[in-house]
PDB file of N, CA and C in Angstrom:
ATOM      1  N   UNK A   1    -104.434 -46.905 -12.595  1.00  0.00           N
ATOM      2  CA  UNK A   1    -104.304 -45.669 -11.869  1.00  0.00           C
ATOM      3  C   UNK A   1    -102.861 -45.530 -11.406  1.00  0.00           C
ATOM      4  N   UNK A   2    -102.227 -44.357 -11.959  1.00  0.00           N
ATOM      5  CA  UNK A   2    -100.982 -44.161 -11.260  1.00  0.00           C
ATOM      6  C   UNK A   2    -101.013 -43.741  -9.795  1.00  0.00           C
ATOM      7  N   UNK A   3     -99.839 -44.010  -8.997  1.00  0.00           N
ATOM      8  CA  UNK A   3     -99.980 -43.681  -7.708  1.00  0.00           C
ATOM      9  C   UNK A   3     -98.702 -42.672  -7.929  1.00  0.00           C
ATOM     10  N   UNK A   4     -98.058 -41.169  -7.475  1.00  0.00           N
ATOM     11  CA  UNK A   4     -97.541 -40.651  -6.716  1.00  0.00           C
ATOM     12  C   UNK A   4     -96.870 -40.653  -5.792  1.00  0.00           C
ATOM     13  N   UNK A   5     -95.767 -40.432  -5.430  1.00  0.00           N
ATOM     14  CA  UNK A   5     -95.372 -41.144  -3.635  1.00  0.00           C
ATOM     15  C   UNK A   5     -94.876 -38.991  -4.054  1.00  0.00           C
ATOM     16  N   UNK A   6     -94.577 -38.548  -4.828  1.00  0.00           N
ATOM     17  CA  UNK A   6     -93.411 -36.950  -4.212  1.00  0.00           C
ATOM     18  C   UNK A   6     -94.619 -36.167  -3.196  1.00  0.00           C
ATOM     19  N   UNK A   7     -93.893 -35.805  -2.734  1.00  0.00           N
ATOM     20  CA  UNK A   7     -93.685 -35.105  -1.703  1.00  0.00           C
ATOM     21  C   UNK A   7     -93.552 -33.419  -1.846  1.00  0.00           C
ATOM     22  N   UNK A   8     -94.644 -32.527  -2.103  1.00  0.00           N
ATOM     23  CA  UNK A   8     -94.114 -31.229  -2.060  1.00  0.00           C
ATOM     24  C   UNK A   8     -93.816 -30.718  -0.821  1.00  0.00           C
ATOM     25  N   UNK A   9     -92.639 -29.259  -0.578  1.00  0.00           N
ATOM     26  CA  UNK A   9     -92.711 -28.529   0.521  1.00  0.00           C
ATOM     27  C   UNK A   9     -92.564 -27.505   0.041  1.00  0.00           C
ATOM     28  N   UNK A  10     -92.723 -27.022   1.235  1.00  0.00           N
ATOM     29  CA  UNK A  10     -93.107 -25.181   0.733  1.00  0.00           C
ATOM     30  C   UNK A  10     -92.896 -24.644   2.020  1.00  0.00           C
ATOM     31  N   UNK A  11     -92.241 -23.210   2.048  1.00  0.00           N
ATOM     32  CA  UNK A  11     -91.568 -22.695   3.440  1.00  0.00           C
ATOM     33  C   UNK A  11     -91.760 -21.543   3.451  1.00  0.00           C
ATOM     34  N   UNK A  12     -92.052 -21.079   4.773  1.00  0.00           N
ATOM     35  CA  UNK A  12     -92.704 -19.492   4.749  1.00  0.00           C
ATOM     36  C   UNK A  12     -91.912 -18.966   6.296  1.00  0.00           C
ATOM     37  N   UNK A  13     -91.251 -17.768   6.307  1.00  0.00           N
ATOM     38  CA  UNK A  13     -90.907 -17.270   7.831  1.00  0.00           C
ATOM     39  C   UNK A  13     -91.039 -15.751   7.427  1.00  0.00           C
ATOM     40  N   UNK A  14     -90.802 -15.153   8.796  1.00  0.00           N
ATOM     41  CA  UNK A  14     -91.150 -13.687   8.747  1.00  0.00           C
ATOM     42  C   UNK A  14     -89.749 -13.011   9.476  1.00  0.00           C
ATOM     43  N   UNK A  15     -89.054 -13.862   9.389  1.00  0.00           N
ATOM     44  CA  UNK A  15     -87.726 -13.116   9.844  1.00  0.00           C
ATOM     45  C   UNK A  15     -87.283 -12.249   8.731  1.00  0.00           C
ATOM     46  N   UNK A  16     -87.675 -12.347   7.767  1.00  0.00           N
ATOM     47  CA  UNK A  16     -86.754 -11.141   6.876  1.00  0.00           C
ATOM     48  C   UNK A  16     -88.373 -10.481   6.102  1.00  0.00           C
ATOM     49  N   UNK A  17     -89.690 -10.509   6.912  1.00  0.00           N
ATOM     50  CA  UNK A  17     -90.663  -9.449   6.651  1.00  0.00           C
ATOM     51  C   UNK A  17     -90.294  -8.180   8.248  1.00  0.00           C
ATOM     52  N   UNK A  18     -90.872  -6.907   7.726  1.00  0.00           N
ATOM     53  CA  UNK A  18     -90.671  -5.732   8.495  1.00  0.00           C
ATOM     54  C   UNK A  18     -91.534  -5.904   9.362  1.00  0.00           C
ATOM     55  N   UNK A  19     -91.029  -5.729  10.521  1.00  0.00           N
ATOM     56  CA  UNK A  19     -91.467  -5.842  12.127  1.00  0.00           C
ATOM     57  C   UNK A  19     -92.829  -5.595  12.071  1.00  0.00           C
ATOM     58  N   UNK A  20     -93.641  -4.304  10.960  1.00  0.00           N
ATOM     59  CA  UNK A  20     -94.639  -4.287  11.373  1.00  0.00           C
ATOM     60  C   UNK A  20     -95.784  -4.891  10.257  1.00  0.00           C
ATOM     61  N   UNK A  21     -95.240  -5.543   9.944  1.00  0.00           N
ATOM     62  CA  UNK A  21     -95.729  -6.415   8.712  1.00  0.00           C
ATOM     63  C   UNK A  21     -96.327  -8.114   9.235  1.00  0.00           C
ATOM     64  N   UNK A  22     -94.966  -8.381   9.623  1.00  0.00           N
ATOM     65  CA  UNK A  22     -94.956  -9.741  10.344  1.00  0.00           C
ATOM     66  C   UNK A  22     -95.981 -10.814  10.313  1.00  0.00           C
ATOM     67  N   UNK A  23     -96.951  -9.805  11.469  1.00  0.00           N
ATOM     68  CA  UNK A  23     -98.831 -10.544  11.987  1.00  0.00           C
ATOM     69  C   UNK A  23     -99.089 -11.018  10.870  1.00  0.00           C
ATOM     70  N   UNK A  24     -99.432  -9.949  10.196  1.00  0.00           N
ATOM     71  CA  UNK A  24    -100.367  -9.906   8.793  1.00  0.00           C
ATOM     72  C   UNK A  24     -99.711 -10.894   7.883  1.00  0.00           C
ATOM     73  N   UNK A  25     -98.583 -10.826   7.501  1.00  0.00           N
ATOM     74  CA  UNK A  25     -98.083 -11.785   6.353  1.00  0.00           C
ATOM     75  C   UNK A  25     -98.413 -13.306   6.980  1.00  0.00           C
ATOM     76  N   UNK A  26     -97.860 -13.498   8.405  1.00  0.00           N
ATOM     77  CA  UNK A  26     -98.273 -14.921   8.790  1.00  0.00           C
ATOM     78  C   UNK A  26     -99.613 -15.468   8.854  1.00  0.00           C
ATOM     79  N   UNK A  27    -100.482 -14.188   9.619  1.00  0.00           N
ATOM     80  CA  UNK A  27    -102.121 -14.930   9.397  1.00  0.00           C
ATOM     81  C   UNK A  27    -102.469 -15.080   7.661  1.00  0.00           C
ATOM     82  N   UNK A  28    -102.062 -14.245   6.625  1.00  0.00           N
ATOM     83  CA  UNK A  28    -102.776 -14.861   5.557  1.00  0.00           C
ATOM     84  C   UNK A  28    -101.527 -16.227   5.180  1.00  0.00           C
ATOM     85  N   UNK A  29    -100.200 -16.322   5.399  1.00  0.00           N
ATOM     86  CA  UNK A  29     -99.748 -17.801   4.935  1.00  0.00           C
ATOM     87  C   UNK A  29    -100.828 -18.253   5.217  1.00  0.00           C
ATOM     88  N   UNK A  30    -101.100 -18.373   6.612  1.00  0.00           N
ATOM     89  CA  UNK A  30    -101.709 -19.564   7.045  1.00  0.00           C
ATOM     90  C   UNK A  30    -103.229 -19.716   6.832  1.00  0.00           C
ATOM     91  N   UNK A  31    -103.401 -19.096   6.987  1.00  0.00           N
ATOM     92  CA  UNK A  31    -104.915 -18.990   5.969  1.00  0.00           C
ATOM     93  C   UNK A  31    -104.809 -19.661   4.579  1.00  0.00           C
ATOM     94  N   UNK A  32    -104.157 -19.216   3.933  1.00  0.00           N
ATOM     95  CA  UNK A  32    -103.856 -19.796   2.793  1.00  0.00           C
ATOM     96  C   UNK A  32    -103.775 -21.645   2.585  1.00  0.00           C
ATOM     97  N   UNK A  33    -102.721 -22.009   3.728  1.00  0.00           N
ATOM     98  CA  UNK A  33    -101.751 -23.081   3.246  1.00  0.00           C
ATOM     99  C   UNK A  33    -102.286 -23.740   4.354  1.00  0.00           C
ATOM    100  N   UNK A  34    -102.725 -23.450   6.039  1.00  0.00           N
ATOM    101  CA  UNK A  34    -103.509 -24.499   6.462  1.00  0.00           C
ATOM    102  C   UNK A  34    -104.919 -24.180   7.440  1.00  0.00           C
ATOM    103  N   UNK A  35    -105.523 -23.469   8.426  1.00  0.00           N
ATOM    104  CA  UNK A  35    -106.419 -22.902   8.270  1.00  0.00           C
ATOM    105  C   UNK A  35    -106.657 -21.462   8.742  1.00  0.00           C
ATOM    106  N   UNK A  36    -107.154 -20.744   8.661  1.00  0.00           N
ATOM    107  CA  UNK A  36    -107.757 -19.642   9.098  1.00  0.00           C
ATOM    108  C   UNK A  36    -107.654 -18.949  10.524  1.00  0.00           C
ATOM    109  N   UNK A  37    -106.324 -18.061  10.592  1.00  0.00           N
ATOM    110  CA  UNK A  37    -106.635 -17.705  12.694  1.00  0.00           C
ATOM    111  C   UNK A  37    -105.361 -17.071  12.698  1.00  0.00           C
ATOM    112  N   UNK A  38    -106.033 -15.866  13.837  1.00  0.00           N
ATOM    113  CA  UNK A  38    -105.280 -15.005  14.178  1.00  0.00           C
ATOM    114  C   UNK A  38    -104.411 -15.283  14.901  1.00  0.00           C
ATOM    115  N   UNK A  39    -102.809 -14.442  15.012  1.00  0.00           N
ATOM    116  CA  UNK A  39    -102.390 -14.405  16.130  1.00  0.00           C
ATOM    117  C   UNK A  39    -101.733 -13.224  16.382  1.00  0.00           C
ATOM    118  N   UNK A  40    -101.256 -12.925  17.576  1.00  0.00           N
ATOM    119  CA  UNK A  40    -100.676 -11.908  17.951  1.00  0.00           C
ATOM    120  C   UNK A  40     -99.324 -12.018  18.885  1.00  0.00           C
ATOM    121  N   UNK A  41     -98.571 -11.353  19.383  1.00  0.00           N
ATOM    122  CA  UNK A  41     -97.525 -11.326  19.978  1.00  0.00           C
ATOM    123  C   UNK A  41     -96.925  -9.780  20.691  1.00  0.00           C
ATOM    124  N   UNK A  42     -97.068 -10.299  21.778  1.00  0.00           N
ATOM    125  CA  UNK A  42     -96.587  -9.005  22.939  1.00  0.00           C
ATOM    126  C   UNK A  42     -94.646  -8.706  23.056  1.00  0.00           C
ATOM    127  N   UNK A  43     -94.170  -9.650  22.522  1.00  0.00           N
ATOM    128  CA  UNK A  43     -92.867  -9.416  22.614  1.00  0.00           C
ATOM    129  C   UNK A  43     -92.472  -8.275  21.423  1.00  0.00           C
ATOM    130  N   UNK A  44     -91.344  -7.176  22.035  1.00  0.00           N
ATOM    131  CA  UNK A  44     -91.047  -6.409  21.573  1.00  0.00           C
ATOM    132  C   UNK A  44     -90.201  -6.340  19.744  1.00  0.00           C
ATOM    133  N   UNK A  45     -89.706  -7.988  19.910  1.00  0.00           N
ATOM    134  CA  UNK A  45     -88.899  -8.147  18.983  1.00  0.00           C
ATOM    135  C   UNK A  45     -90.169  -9.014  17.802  1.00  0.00           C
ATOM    136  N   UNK A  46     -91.587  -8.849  18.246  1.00  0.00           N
ATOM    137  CA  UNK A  46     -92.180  -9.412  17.157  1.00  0.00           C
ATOM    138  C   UNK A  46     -92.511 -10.946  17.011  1.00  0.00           C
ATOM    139  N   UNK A  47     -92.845 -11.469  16.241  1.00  0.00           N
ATOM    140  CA  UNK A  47     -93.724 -12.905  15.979  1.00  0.00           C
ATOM    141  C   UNK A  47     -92.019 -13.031  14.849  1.00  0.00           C
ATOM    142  N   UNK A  48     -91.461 -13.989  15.660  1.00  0.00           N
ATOM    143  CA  UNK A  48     -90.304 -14.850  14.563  1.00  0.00           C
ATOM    144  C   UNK A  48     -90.708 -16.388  14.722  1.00  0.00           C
ATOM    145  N   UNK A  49     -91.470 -16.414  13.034  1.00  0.00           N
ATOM    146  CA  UNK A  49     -91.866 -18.239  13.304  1.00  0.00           C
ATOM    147  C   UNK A  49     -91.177 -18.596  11.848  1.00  0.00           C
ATOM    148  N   UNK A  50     -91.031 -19.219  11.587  1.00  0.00           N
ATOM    149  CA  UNK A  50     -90.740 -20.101  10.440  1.00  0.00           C
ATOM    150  C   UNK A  50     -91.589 -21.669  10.121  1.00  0.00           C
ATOM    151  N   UNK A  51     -92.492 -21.994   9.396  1.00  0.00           N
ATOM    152  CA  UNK A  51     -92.498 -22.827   8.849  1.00  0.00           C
ATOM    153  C   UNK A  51     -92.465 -23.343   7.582  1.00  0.00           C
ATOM    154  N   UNK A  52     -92.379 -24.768   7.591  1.00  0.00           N
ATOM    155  CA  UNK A  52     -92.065 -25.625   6.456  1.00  0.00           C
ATOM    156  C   UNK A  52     -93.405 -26.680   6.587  1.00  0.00           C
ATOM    157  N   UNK A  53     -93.960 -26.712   5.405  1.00  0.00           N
ATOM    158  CA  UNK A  53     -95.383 -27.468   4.846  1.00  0.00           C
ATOM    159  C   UNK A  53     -94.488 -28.903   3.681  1.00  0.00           C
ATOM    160  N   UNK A  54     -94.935 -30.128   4.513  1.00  0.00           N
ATOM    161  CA  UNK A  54     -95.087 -31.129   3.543  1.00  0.00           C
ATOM    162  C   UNK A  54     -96.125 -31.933   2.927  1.00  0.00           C
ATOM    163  N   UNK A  55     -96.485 -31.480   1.404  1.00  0.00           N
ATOM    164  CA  UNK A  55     -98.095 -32.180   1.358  1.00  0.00           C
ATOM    165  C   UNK A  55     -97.721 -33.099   0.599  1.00  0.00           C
ATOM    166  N   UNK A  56     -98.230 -34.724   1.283  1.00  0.00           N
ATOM    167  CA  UNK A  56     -98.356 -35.950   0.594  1.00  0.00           C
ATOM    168  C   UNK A  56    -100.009 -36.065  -0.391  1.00  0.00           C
ATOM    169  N   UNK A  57     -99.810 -37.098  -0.879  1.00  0.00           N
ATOM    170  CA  UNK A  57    -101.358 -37.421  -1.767  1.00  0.00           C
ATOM    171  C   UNK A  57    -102.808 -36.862  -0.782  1.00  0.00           C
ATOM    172  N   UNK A  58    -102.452 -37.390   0.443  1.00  0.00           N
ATOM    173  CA  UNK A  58    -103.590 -37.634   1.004  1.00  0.00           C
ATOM    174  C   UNK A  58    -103.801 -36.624   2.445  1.00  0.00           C
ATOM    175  N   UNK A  59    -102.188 -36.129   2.984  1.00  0.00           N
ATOM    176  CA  UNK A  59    -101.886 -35.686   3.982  1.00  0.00           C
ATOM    177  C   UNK A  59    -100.689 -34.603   4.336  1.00  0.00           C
ATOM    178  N   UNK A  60    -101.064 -33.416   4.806  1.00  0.00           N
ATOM    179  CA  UNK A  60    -100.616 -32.239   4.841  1.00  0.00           C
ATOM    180  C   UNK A  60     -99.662 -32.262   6.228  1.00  0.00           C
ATOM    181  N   UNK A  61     -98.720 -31.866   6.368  1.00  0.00           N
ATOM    182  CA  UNK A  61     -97.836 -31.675   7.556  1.00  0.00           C
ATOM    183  C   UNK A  61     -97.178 -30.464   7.882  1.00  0.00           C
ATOM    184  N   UNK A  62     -97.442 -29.992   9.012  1.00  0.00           N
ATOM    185  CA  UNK A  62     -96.819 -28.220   8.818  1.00  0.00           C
ATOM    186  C   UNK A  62     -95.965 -28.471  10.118  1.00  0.00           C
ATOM    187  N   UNK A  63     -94.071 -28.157  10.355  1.00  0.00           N
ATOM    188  CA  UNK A  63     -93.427 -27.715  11.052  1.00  0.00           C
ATOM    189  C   UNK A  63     -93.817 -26.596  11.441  1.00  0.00           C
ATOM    190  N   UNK A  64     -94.104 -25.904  11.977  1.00  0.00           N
ATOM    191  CA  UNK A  64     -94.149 -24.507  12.730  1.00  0.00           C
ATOM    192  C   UNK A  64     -93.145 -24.611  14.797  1.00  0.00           C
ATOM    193  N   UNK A  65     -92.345 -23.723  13.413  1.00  0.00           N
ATOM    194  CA  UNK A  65     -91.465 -22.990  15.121  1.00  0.00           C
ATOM    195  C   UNK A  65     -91.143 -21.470  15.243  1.00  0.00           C
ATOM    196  N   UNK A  66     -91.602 -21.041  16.453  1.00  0.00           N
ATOM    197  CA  UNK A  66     -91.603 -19.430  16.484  1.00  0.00           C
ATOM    198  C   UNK A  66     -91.401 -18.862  18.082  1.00  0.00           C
ATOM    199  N   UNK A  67     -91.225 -17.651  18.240  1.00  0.00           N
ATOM    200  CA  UNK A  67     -91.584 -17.194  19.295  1.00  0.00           C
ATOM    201  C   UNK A  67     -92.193 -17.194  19.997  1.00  0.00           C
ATOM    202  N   UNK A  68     -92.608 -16.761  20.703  1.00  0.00           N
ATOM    203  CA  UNK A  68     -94.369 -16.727  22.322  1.00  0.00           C
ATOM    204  C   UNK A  68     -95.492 -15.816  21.575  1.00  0.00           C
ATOM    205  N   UNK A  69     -96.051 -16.605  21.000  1.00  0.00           N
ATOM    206  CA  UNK A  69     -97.391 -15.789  20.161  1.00  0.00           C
ATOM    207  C   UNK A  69     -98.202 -16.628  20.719  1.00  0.00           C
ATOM    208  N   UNK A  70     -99.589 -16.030  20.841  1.00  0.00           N
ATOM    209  CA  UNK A  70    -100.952 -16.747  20.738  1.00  0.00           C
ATOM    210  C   UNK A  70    -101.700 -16.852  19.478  1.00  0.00           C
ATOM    211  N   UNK A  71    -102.792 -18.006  19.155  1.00  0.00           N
ATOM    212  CA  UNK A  71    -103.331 -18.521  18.075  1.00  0.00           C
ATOM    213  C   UNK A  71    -104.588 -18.238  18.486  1.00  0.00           C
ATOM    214  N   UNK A  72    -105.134 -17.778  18.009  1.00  0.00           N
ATOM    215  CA  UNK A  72    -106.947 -17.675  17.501  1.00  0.00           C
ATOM    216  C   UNK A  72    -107.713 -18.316  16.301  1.00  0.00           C
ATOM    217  N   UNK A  73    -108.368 -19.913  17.070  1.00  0.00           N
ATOM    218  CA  UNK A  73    -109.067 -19.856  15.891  1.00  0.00           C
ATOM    219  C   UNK A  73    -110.388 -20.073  16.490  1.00  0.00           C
ATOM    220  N   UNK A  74    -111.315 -19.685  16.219  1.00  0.00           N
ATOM    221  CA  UNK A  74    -112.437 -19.494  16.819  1.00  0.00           C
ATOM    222  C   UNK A  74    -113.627 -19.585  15.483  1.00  0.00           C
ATOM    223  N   UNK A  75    -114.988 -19.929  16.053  1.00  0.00           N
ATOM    224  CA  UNK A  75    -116.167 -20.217  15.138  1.00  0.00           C
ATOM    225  C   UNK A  75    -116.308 -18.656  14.295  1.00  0.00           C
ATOM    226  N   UNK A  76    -116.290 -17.897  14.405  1.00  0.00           N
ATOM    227  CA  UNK A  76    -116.211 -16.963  13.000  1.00  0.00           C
ATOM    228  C   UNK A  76    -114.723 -16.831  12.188  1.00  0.00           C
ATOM    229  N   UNK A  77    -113.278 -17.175  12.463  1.00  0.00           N
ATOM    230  CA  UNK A  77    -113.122 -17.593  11.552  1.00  0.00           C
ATOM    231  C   UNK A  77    -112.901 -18.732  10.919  1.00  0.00           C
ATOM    232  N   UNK A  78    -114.047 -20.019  11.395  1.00  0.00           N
ATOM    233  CA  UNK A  78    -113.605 -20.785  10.786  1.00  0.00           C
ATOM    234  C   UNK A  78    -114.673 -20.910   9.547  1.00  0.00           C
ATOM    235  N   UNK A  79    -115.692 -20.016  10.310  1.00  0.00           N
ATOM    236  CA  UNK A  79    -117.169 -19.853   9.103  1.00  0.00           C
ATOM    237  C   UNK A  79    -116.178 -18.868   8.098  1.00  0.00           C
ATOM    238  N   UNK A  80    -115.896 -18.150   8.171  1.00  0.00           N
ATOM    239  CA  UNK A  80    -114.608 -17.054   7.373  1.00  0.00           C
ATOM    240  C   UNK A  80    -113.911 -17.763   6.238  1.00  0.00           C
ATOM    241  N   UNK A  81    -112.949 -18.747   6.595  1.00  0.00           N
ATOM    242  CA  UNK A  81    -112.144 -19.429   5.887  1.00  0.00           C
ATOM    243  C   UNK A  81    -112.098 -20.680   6.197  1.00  0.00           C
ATOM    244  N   UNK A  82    -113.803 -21.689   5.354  1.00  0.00           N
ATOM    245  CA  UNK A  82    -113.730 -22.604   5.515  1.00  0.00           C
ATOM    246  C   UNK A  82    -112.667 -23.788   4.844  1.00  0.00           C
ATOM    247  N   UNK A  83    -112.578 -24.689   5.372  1.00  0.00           N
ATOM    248  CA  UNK A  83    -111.744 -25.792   4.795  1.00  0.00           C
ATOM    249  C   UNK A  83    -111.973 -26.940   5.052  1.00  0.00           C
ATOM    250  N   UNK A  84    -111.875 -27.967   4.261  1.00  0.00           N
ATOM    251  CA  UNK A  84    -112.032 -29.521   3.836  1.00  0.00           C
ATOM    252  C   UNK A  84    -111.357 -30.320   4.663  1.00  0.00           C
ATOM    253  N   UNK A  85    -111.214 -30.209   5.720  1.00  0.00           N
ATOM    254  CA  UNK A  85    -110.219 -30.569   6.269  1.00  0.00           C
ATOM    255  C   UNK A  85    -110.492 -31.059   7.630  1.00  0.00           C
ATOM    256  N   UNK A  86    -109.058 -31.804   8.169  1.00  0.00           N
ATOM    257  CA  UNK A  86    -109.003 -31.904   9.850  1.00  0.00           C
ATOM    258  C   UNK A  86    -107.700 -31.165  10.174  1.00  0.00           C
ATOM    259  N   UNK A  87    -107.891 -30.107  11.665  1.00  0.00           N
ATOM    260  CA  UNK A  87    -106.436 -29.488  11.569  1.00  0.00           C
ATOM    261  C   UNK A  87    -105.800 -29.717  13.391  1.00  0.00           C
ATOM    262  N   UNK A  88    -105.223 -30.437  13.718  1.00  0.00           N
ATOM    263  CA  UNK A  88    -105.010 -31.390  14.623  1.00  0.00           C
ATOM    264  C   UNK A  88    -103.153 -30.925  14.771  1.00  0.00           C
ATOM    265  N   UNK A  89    -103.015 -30.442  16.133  1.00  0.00           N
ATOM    266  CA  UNK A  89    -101.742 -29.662  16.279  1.00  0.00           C
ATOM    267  C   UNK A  89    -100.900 -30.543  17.666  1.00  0.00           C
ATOM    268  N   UNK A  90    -100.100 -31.148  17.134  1.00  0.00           N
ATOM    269  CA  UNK A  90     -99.348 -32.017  17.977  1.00  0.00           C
ATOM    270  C   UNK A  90     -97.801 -30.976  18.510  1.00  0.00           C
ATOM    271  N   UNK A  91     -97.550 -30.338  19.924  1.00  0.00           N
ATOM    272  CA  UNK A  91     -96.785 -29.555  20.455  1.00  0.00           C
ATOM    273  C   UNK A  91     -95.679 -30.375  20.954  1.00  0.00           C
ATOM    274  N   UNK A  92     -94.365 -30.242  20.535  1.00  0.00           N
ATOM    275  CA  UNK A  92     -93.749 -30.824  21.053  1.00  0.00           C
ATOM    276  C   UNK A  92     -92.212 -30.431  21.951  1.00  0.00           C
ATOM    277  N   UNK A  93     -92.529 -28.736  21.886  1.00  0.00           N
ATOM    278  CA  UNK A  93     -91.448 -27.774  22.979  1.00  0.00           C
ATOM    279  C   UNK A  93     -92.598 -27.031  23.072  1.00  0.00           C
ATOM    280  N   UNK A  94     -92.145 -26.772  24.330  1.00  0.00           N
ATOM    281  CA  UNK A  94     -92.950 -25.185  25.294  1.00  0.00           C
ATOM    282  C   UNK A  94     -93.986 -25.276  25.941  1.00  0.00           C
ATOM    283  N   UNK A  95     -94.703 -23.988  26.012  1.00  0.00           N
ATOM    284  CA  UNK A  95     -96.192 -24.497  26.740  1.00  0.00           C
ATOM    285  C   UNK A  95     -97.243 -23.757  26.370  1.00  0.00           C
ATOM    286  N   UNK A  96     -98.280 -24.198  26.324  1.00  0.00           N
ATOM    287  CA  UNK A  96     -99.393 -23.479  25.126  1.00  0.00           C
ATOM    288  C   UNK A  96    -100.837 -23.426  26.767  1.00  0.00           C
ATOM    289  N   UNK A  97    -101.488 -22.410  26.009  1.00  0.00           N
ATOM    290  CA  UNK A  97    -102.701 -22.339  26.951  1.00  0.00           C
ATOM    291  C   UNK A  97    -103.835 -22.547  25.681  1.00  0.00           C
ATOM    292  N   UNK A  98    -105.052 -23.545  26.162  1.00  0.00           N
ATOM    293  CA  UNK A  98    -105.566 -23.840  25.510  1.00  0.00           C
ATOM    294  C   UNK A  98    -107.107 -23.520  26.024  1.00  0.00           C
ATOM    295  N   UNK A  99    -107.484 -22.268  25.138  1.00  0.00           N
ATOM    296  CA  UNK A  99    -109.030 -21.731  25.408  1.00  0.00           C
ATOM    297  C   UNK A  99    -110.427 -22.535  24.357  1.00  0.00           C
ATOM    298  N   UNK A 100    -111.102 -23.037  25.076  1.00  0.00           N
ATOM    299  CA  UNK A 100    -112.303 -22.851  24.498  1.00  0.00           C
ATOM    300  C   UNK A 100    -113.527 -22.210  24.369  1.00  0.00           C
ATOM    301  N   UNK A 101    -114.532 -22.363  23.723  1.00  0.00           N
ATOM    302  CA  UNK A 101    -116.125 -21.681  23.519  1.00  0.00           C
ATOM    303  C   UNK A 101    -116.550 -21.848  24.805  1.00  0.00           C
ATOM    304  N   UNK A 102    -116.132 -22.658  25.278  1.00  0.00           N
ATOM    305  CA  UNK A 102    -117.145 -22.654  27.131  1.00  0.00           C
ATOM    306  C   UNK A 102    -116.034 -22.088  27.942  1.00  0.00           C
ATOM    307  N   UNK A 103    -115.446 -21.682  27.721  1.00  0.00           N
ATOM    308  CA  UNK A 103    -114.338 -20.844  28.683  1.00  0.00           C
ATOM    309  C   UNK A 103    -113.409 -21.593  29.893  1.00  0.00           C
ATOM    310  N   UNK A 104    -113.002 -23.146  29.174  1.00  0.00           N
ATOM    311  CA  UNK A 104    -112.748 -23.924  29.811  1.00  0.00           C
ATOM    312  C   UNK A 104    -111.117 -23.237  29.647  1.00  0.00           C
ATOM    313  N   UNK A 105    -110.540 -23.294  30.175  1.00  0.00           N
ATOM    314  CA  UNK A 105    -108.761 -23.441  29.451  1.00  0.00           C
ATOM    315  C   UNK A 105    -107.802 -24.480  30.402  1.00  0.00           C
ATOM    316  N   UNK A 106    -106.783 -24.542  29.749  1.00  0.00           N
ATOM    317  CA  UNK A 106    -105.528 -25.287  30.632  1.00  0.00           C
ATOM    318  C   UNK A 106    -104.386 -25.168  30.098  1.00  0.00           C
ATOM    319  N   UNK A 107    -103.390 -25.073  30.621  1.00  0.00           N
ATOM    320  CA  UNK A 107    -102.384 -25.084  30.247  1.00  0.00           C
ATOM    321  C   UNK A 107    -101.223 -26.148  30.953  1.00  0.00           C
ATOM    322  N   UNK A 108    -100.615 -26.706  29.678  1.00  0.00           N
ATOM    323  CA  UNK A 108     -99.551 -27.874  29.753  1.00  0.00           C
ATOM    324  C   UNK A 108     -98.512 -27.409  29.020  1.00  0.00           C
ATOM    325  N   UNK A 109     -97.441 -27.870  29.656  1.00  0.00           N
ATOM    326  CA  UNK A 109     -96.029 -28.382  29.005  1.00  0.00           C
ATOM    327  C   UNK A 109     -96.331 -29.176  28.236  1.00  0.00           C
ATOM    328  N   UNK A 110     -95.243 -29.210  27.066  1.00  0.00           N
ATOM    329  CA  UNK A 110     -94.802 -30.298  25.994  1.00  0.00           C
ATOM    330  C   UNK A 110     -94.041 -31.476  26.783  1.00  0.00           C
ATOM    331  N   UNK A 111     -94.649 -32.526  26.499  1.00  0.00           N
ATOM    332  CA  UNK A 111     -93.961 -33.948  26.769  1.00  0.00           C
ATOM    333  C   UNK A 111     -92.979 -34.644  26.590  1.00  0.00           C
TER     334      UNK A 111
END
């Protein structure tokens, strides 16, 4: 059995999609490339994120850096756009509020 070690990446931003385009092009990347969920953004100048995807044999890695948007992923769309997967989001600038199904939330700083 041959083993593999390369490394693909693949890079997606919305700085040079039209302001009112933006949402939409980023929720289907990401739908696409890792899972399923909305987001939105109240700032005037729009959702500016950029990421970069590295997929090894076994394990997927997504940089994502952007503006003050919120993420939605919630039980219809994950019944929506299921996936094989574990999707596990390690923050490491800013501060995120984190909602659940029981209407627990909290919000922390990055460490």
């Amino acid at each position: 059995m041959k083993h593999s070690r390369a490394t693909r990446m693949t890079q997606a931003s919305t700085l040079h999609v039209p302001l009112s385009e933006r949402l939409d092009y980023w929720d289907d990347y990401n739908t696409r490339t890792l899972v399923g969920f909305r987001c939105s953004s109240l700032s005037d100048s729009g959702l500016n994120a950029t990421q970069s995807n590295y997929r090894l044999p076994c394990l997927g890695i997504a940089d994502i850096r952007g503006s003050e948007h919120s993420v939605e992923h919630g039980p219809a769309l994950t019944r929506q756009f299921p996936k094989h997967s574990v999707f596990a989001c390690c923050r490491v600038e800013g501060r995120a509020i984190l909602y659940r199904a029981d209407n627990a939330s909290r919000s922390a700083p990055a460490r």
